[in-house]
N, C-alpha and C. Protein backbone atom coordinates (compact mmCIF):
# COMPACT_ATOMS: atom_id res chain seq x y z
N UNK A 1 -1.06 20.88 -25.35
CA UNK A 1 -0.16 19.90 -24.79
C UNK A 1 -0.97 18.80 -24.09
N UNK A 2 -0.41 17.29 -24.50
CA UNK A 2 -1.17 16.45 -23.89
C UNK A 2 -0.90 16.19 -22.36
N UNK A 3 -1.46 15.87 -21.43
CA UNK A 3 -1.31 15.41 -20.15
C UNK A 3 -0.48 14.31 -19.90
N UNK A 4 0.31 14.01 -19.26
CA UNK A 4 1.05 13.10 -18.71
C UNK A 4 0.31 11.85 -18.65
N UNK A 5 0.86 10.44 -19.08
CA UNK A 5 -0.15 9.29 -18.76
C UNK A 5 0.66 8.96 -17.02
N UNK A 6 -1.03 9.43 -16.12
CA UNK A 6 -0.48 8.79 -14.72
C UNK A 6 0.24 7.19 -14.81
N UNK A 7 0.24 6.56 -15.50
CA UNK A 7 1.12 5.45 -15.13
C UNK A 7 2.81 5.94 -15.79
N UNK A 8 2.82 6.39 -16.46
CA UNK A 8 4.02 7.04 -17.46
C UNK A 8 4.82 7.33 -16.16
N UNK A 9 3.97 8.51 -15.33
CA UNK A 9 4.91 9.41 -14.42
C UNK A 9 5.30 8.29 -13.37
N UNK A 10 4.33 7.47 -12.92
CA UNK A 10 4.87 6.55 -11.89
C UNK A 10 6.04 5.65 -12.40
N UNK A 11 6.33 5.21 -12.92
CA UNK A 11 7.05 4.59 -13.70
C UNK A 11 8.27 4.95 -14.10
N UNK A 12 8.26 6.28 -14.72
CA UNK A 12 9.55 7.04 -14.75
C UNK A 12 9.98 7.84 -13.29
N UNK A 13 9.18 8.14 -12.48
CA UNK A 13 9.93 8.13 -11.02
C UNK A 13 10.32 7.27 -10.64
N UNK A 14 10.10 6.16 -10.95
CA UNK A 14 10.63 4.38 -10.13
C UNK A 14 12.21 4.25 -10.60
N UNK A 15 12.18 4.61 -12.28
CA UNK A 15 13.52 4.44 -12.62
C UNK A 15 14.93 4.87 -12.02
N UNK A 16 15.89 4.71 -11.44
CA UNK A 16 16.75 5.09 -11.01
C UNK A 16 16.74 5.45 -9.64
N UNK A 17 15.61 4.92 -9.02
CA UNK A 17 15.61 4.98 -7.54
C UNK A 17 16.85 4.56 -7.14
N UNK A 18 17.41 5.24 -6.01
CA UNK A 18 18.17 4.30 -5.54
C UNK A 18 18.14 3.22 -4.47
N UNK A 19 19.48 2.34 -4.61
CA UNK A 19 18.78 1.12 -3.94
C UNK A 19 20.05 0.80 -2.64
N UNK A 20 19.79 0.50 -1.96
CA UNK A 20 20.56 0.23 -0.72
C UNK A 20 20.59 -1.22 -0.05
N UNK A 21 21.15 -1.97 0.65
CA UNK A 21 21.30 -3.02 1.12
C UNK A 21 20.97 -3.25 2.63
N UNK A 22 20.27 -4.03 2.88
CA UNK A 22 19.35 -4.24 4.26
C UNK A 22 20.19 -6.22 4.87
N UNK A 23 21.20 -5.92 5.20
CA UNK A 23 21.39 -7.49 4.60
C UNK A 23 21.76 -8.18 3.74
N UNK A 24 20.86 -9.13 3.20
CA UNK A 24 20.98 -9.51 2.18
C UNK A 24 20.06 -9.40 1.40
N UNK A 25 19.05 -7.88 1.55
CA UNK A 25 17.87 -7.69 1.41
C UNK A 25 18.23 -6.39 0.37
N UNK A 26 17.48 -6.30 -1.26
CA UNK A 26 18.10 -5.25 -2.02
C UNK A 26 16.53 -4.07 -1.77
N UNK A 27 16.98 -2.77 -1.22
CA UNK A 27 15.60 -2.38 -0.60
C UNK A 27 16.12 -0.70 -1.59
N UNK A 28 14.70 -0.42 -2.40
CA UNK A 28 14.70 0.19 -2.77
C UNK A 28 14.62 1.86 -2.70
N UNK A 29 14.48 3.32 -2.37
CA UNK A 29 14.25 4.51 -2.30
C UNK A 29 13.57 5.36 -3.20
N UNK A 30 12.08 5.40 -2.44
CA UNK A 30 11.70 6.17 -3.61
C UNK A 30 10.56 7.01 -2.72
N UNK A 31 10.12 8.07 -3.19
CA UNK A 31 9.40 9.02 -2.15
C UNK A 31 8.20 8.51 -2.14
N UNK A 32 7.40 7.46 -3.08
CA UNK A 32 5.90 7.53 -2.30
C UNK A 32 6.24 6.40 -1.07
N UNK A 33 7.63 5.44 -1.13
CA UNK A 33 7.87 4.27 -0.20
C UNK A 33 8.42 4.47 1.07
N UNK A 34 9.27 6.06 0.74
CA UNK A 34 10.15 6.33 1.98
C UNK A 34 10.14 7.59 2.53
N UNK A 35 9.63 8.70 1.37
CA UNK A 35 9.03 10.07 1.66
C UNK A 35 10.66 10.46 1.26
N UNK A 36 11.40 9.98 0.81
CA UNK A 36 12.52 10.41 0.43
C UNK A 36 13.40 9.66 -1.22
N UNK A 37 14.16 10.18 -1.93
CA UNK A 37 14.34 11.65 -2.49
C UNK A 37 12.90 12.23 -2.20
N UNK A 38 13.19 13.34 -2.51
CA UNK A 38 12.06 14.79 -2.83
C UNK A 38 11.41 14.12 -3.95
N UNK A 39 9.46 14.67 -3.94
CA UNK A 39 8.78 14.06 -4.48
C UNK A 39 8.25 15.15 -4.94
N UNK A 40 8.17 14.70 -6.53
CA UNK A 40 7.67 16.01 -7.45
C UNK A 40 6.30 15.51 -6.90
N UNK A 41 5.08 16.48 -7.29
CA UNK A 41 3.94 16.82 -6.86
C UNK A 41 2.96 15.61 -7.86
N UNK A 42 3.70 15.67 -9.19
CA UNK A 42 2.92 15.60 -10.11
C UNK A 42 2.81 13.69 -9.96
N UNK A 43 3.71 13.39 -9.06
CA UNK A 43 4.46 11.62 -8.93
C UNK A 43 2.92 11.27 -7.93
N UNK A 44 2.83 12.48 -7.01
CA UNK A 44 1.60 11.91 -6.14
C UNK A 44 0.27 12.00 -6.68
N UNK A 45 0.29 13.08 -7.62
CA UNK A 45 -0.78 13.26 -7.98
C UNK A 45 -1.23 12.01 -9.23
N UNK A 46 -0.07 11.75 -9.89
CA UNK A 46 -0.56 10.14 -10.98
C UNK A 46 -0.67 9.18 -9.84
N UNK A 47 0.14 8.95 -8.75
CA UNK A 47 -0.21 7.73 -7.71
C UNK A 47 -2.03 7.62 -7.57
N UNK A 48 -2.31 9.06 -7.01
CA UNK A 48 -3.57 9.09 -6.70
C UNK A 48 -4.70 8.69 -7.60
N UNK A 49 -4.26 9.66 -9.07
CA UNK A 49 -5.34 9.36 -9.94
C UNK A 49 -5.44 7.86 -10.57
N UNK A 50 -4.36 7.13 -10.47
CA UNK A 50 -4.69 5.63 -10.47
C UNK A 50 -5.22 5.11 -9.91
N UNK A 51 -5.41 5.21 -8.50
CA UNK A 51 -6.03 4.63 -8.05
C UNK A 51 -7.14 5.22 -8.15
N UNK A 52 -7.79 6.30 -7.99
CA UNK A 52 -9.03 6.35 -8.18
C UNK A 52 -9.58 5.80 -9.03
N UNK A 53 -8.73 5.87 -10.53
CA UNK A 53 -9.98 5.34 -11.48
C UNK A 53 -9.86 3.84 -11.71
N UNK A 54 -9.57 3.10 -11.15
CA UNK A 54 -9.64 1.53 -10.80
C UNK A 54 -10.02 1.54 -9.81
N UNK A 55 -11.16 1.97 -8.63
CA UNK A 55 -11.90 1.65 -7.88
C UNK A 55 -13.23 2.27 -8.17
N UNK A 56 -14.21 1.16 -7.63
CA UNK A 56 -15.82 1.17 -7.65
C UNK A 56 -16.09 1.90 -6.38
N UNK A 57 -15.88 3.40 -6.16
CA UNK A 57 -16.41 3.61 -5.31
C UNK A 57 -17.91 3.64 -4.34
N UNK A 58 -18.80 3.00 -5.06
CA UNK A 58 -20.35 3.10 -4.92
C UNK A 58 -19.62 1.61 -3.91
N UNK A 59 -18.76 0.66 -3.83
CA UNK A 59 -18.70 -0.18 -2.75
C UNK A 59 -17.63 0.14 -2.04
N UNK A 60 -17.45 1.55 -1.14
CA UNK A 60 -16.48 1.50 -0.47
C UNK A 60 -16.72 2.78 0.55
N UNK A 61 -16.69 2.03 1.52
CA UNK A 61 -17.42 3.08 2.84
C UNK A 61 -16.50 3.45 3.91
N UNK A 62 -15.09 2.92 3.93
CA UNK A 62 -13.96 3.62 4.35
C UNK A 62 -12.76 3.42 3.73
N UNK A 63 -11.58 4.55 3.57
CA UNK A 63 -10.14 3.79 3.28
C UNK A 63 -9.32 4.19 4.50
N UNK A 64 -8.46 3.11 4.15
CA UNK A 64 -7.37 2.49 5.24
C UNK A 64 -5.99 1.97 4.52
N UNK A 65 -5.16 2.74 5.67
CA UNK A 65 -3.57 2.45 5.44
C UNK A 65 -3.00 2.00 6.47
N UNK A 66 -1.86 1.73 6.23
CA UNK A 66 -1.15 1.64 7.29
C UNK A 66 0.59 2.30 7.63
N UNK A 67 0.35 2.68 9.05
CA UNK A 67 1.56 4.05 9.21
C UNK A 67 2.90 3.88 8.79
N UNK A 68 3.51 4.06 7.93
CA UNK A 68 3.32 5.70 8.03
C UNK A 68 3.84 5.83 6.76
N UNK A 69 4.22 5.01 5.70
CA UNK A 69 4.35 5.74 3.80
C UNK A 69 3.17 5.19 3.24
N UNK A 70 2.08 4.82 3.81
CA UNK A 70 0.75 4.86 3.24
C UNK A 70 0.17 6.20 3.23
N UNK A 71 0.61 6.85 4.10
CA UNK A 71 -0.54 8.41 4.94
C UNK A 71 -0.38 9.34 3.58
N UNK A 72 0.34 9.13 2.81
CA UNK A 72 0.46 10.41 1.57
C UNK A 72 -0.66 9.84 0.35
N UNK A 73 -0.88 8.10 0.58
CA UNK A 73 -1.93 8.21 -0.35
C UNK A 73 -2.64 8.27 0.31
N UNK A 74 -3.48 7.68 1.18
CA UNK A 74 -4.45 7.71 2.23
C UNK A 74 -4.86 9.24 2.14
N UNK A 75 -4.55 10.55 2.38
CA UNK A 75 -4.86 11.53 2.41
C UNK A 75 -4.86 12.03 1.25
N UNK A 76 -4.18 12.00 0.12
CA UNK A 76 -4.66 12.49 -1.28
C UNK A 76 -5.89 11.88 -1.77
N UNK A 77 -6.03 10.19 -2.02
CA UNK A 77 -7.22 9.45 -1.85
C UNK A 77 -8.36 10.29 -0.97
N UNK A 78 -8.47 10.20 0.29
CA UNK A 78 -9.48 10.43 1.12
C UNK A 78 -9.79 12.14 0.42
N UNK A 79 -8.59 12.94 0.40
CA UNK A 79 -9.37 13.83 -0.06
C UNK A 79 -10.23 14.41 -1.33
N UNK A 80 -9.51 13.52 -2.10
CA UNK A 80 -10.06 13.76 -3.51
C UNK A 80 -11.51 12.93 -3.78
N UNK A 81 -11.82 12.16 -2.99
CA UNK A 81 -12.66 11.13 -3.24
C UNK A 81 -13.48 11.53 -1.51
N UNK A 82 -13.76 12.38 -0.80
CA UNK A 82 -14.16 12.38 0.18
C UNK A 82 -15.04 11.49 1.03
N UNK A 83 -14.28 10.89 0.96
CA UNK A 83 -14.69 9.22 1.93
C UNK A 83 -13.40 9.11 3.46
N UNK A 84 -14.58 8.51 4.27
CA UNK A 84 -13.59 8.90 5.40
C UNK A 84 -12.20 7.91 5.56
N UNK A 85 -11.11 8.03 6.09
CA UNK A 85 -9.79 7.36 6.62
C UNK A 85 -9.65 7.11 8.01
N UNK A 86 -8.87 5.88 7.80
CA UNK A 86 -8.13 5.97 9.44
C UNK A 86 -6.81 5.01 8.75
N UNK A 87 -6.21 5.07 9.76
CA UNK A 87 -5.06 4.57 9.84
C UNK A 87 -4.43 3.39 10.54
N UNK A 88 -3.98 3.01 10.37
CA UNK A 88 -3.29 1.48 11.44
C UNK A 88 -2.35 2.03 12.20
N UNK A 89 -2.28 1.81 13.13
CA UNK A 89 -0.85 2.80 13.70
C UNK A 89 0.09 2.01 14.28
N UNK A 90 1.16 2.18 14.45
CA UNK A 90 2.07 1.32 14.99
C UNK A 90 2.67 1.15 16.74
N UNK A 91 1.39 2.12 17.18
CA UNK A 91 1.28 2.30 18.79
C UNK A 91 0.25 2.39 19.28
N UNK A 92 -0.07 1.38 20.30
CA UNK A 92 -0.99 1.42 20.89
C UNK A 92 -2.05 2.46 21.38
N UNK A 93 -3.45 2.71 21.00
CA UNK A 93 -4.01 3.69 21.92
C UNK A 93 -4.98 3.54 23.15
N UNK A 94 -5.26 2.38 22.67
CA UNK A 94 -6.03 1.71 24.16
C UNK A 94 -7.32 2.20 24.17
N UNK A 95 -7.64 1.97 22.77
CA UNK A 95 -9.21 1.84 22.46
C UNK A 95 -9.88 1.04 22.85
N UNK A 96 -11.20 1.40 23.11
CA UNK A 96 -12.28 0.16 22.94
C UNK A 96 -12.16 -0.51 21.44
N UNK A 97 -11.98 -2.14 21.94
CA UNK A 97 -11.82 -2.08 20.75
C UNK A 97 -10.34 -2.37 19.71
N UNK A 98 -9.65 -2.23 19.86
CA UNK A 98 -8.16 -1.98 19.57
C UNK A 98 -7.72 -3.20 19.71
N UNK A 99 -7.29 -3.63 18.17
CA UNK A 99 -7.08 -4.95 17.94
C UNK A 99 -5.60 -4.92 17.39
N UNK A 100 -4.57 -5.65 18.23
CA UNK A 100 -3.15 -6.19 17.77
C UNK A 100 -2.80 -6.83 16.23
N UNK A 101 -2.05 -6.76 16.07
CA UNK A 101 -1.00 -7.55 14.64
C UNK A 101 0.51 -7.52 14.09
N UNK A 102 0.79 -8.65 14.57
CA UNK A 102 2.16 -8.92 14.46
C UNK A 102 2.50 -9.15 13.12
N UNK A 103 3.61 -8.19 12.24
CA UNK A 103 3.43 -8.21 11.24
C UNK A 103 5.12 -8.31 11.06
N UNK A 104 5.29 -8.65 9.58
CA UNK A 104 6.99 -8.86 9.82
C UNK A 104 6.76 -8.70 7.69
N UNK A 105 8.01 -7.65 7.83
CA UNK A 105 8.70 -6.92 6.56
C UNK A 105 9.69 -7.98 6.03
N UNK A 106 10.50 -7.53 4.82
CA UNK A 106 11.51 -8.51 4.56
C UNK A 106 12.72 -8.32 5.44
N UNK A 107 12.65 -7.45 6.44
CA UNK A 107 13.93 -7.39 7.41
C UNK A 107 13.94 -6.49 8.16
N UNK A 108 12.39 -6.47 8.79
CA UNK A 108 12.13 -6.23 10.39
C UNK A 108 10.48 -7.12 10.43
N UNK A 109 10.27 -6.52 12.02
CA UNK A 109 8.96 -7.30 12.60
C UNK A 109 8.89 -6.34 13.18
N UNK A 110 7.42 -6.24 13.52
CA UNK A 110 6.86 -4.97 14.21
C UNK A 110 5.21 -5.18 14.66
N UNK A 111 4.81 -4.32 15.36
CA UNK A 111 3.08 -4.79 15.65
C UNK A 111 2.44 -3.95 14.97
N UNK A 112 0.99 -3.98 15.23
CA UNK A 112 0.39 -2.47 14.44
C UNK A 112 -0.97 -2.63 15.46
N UNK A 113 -1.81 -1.73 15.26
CA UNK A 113 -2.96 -1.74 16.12
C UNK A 113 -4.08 -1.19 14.99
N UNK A 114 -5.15 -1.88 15.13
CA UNK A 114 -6.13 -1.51 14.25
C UNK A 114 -7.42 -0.77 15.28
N UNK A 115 -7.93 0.41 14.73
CA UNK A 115 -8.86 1.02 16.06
C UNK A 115 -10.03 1.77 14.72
N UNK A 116 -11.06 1.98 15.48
CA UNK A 116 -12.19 1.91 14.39
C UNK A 116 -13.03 1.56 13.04
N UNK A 117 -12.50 0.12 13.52
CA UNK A 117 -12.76 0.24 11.71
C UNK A 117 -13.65 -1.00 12.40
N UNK A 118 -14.99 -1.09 11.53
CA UNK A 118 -16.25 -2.03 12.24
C UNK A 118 -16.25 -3.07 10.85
N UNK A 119 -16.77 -4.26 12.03
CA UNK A 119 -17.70 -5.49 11.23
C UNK A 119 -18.52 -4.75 9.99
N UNK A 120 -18.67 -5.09 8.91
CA UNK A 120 -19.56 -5.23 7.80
C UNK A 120 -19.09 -3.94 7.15
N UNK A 121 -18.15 -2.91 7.81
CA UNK A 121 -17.67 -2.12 6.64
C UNK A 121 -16.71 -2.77 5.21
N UNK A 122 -17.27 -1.99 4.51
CA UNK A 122 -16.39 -2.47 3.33
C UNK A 122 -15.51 -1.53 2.96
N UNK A 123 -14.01 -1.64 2.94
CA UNK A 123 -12.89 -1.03 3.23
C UNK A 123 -12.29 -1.40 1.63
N UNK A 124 -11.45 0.12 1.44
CA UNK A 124 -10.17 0.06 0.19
C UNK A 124 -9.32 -0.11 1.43
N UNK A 125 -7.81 -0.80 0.81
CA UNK A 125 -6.55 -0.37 1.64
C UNK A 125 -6.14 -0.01 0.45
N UNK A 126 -5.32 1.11 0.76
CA UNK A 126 -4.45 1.65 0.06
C UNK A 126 -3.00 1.78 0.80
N UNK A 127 -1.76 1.16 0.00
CA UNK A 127 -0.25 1.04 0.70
C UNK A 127 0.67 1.10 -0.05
N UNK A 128 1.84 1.68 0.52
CA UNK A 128 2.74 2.04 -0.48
C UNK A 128 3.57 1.06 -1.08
N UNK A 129 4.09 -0.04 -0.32
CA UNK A 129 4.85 -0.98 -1.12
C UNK A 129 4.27 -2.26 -0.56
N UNK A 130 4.26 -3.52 -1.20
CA UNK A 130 4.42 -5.04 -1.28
C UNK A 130 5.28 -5.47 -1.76
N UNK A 131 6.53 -6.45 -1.23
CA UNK A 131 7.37 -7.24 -1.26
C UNK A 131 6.91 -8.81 -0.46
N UNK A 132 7.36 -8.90 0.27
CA UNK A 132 7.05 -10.65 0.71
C UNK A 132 5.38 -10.91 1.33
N UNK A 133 4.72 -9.65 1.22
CA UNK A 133 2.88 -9.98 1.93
C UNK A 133 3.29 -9.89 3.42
N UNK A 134 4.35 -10.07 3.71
CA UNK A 134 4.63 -10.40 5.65
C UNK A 134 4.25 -8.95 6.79
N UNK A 135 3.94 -8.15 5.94
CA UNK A 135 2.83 -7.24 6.93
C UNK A 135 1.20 -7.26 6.34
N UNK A 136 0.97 -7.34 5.24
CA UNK A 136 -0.27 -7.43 4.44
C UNK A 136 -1.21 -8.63 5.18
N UNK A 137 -0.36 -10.22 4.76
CA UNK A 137 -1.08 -11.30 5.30
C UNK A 137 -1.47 -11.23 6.52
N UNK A 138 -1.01 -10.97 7.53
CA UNK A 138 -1.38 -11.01 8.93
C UNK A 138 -2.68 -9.86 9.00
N UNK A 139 -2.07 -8.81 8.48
CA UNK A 139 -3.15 -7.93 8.60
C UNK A 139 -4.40 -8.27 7.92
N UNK A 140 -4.47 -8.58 6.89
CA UNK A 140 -6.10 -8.92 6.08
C UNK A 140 -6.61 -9.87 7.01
N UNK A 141 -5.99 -11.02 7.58
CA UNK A 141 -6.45 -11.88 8.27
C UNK A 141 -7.46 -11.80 9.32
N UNK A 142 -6.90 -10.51 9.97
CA UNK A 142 -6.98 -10.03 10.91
C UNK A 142 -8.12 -9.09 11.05
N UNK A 143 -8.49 -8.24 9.76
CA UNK A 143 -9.53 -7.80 9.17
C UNK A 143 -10.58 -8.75 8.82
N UNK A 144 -10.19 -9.95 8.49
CA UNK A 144 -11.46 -10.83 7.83
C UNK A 144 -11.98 -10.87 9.06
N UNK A 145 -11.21 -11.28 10.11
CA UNK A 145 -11.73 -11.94 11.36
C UNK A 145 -12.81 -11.12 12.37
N UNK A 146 -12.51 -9.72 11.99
CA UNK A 146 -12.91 -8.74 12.65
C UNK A 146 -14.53 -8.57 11.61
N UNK A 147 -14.68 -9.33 10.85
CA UNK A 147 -15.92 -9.16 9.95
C UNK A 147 -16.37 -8.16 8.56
N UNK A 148 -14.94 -7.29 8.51
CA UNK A 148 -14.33 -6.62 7.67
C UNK A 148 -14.58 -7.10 5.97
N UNK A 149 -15.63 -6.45 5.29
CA UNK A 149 -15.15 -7.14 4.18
C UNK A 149 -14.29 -6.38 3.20
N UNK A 150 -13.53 -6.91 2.93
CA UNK A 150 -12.05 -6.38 2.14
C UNK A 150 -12.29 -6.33 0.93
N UNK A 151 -12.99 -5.18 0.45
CA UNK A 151 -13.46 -4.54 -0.81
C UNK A 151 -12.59 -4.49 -2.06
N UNK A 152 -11.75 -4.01 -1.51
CA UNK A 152 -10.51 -3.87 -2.67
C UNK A 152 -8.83 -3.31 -2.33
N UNK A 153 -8.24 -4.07 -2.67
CA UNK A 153 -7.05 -3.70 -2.33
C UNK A 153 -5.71 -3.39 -2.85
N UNK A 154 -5.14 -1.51 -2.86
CA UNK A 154 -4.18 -1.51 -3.95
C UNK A 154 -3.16 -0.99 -3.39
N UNK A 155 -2.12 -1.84 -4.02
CA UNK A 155 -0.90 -1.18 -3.51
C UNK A 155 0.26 -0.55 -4.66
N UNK A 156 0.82 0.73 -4.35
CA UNK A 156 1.01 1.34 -5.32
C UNK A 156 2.13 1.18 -5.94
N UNK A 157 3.25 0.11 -5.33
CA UNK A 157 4.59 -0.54 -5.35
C UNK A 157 4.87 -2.09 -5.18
N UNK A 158 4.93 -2.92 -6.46
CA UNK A 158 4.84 -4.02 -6.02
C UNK A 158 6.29 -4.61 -6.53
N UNK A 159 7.34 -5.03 -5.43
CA UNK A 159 8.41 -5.72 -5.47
C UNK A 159 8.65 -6.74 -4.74
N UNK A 160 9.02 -8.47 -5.76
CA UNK A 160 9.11 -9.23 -4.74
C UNK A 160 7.91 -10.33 -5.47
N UNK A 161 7.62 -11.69 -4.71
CA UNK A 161 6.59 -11.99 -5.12
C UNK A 161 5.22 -11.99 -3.77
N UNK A 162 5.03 -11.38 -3.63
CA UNK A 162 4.06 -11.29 -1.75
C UNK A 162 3.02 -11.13 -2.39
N UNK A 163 2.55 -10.09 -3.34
CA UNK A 163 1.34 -10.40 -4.35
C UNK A 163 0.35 -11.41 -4.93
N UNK A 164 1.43 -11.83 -5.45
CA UNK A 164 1.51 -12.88 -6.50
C UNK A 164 1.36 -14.28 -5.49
N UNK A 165 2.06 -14.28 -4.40
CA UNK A 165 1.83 -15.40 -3.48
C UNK A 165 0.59 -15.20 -2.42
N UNK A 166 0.12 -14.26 -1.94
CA UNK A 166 -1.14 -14.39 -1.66
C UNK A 166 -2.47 -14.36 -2.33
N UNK A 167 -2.20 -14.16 -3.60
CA UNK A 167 -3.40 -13.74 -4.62
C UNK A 167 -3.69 -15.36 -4.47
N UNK A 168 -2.63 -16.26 -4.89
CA UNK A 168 -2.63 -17.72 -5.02
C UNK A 168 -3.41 -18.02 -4.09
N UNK A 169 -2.54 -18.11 -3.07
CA UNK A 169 -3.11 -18.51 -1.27
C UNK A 169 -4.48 -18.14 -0.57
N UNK A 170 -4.28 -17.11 -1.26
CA UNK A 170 -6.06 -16.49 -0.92
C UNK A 170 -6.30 -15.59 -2.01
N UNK A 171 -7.22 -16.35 -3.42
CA UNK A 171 -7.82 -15.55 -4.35
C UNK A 171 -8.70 -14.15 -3.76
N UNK A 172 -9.57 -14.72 -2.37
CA UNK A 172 -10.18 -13.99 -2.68
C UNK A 172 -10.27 -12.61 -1.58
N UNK A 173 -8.93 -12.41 -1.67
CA UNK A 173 -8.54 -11.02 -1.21
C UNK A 173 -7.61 -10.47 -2.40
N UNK A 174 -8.69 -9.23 -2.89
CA UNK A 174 -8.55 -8.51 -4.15
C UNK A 174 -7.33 -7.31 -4.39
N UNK A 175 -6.19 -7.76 -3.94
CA UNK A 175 -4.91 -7.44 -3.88
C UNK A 175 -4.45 -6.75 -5.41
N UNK A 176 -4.22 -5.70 -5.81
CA UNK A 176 -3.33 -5.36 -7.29
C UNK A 176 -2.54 -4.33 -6.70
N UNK A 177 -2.06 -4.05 -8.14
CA UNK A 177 -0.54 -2.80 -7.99
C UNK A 177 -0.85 -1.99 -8.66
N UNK A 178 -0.45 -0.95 -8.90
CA UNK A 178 0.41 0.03 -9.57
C UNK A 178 1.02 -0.28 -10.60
N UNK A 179 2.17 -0.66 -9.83
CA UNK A 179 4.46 -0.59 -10.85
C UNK A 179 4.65 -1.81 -10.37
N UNK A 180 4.79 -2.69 -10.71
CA UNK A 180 5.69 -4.22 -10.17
C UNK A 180 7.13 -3.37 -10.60
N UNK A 181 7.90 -3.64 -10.44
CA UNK A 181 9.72 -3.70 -10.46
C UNK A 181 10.28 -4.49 -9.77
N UNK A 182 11.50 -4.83 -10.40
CA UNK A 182 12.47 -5.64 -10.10
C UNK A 182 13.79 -4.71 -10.09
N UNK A 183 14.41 -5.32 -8.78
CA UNK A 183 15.64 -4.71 -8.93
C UNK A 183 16.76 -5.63 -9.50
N UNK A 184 17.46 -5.04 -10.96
CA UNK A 184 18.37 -5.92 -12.16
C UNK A 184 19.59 -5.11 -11.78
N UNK A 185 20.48 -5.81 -11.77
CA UNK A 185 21.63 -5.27 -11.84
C UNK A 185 22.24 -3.76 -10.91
N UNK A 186 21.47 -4.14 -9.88
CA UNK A 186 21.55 -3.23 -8.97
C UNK A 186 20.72 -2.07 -9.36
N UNK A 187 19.69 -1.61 -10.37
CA UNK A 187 18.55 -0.86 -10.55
C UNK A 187 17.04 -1.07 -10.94
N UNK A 188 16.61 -0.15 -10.33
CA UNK A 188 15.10 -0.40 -10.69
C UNK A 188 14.71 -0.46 -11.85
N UNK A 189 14.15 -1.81 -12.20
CA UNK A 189 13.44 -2.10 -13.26
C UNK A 189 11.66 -2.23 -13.66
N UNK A 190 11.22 -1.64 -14.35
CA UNK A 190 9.63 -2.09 -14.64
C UNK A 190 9.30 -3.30 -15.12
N UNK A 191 8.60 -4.24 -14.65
CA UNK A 191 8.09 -5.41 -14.75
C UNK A 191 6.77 -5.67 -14.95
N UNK A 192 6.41 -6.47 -16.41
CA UNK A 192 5.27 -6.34 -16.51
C UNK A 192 4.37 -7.40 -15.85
């Protein structure tokens, strides 16, 4: 029996997510985005192995997410690939060190705090969804500034154009996906 193609499985979990209304905002449900429905094993395990094999790990000396539906790749990543993690967190710890970011979703705003992560490391982020860039942009920024060089960057859900509009805006933060989808007719669609 042949193996599942990891993009196959991501893809056919996306289908029929369900989708809910934030507004006037069409916001999707799916377990690597929300940790909810229930997530077959095999959905995290193609998330993961994609990304591994589209990264150069010989340039990448930490990965980084941010809290809290990043932490399921962040820790499958970190462990399979044993390279160290940290996390962005969304509460202060009052590090040395401990740098703010005001970051804003398609329909909330929120801060985050960035704590160990040094000048001249070269960092993966790994995150579960992109829609408008409005937590991403602030944050890379915020990383450049800190001397951070932003190695590579994947996110495993891309809905919306936030991608596609910072790739423009700033080529050279190395931003890709996973699954682009669109939500048609009130369901999740794959988009190439």
């Amino acid at each position: 029996m042949m193996p599942e193609d990891p993009l196959s499985v991501l893809h056919d979990s996306l289908r029929g997510s369900p989708i809910i209304w934030k507004g006037e905002y069409p916001y999707f449900i799916h377990p690597i985005s929300d940790g909810i429905p229930r997530m077959d094993a095999k959905v995290l395990r193609a998330t993961r192995d994609l990304i591994i094999e589209s990264v150069d790990w010989e340039k990448i000396d930490l990965i980084v997410t941010v809290e809290a539906m990043g932490l399921p790749l962040l820790a499958a990543v970190g462990d399979a690939t044993g390279i160290p993690t940290v996390v962005i967190r969304k509460r202060s710890y009052g590090m040395e060190g401990e740098t703010r970011v005001d970051v804003a979703t398609g329909y909330s705003q929120s801060t985050v705090f960035i704590n160990d992560i040094k000048s001249g490391e070269r960092i993966l982020i790994v995150d579960d969804v992109i829609s408008t860039g409005g937590t991403l942009e602030p944050l890379l920024e915020t990383l450049e500034n800190m001397g951070v060089i932003l190695q590579d960057i994947v996110i495993a859900i891309e809905k919306g154009n936030g991608r596609e509009r910072l790739n423009k805006e700033r080529p050279e933060w190395p931003i890709r996906s996973l699954a682009r989808i669109d939500i048609i007719n009130g369901k999740v669609e794959i988009v190439d």
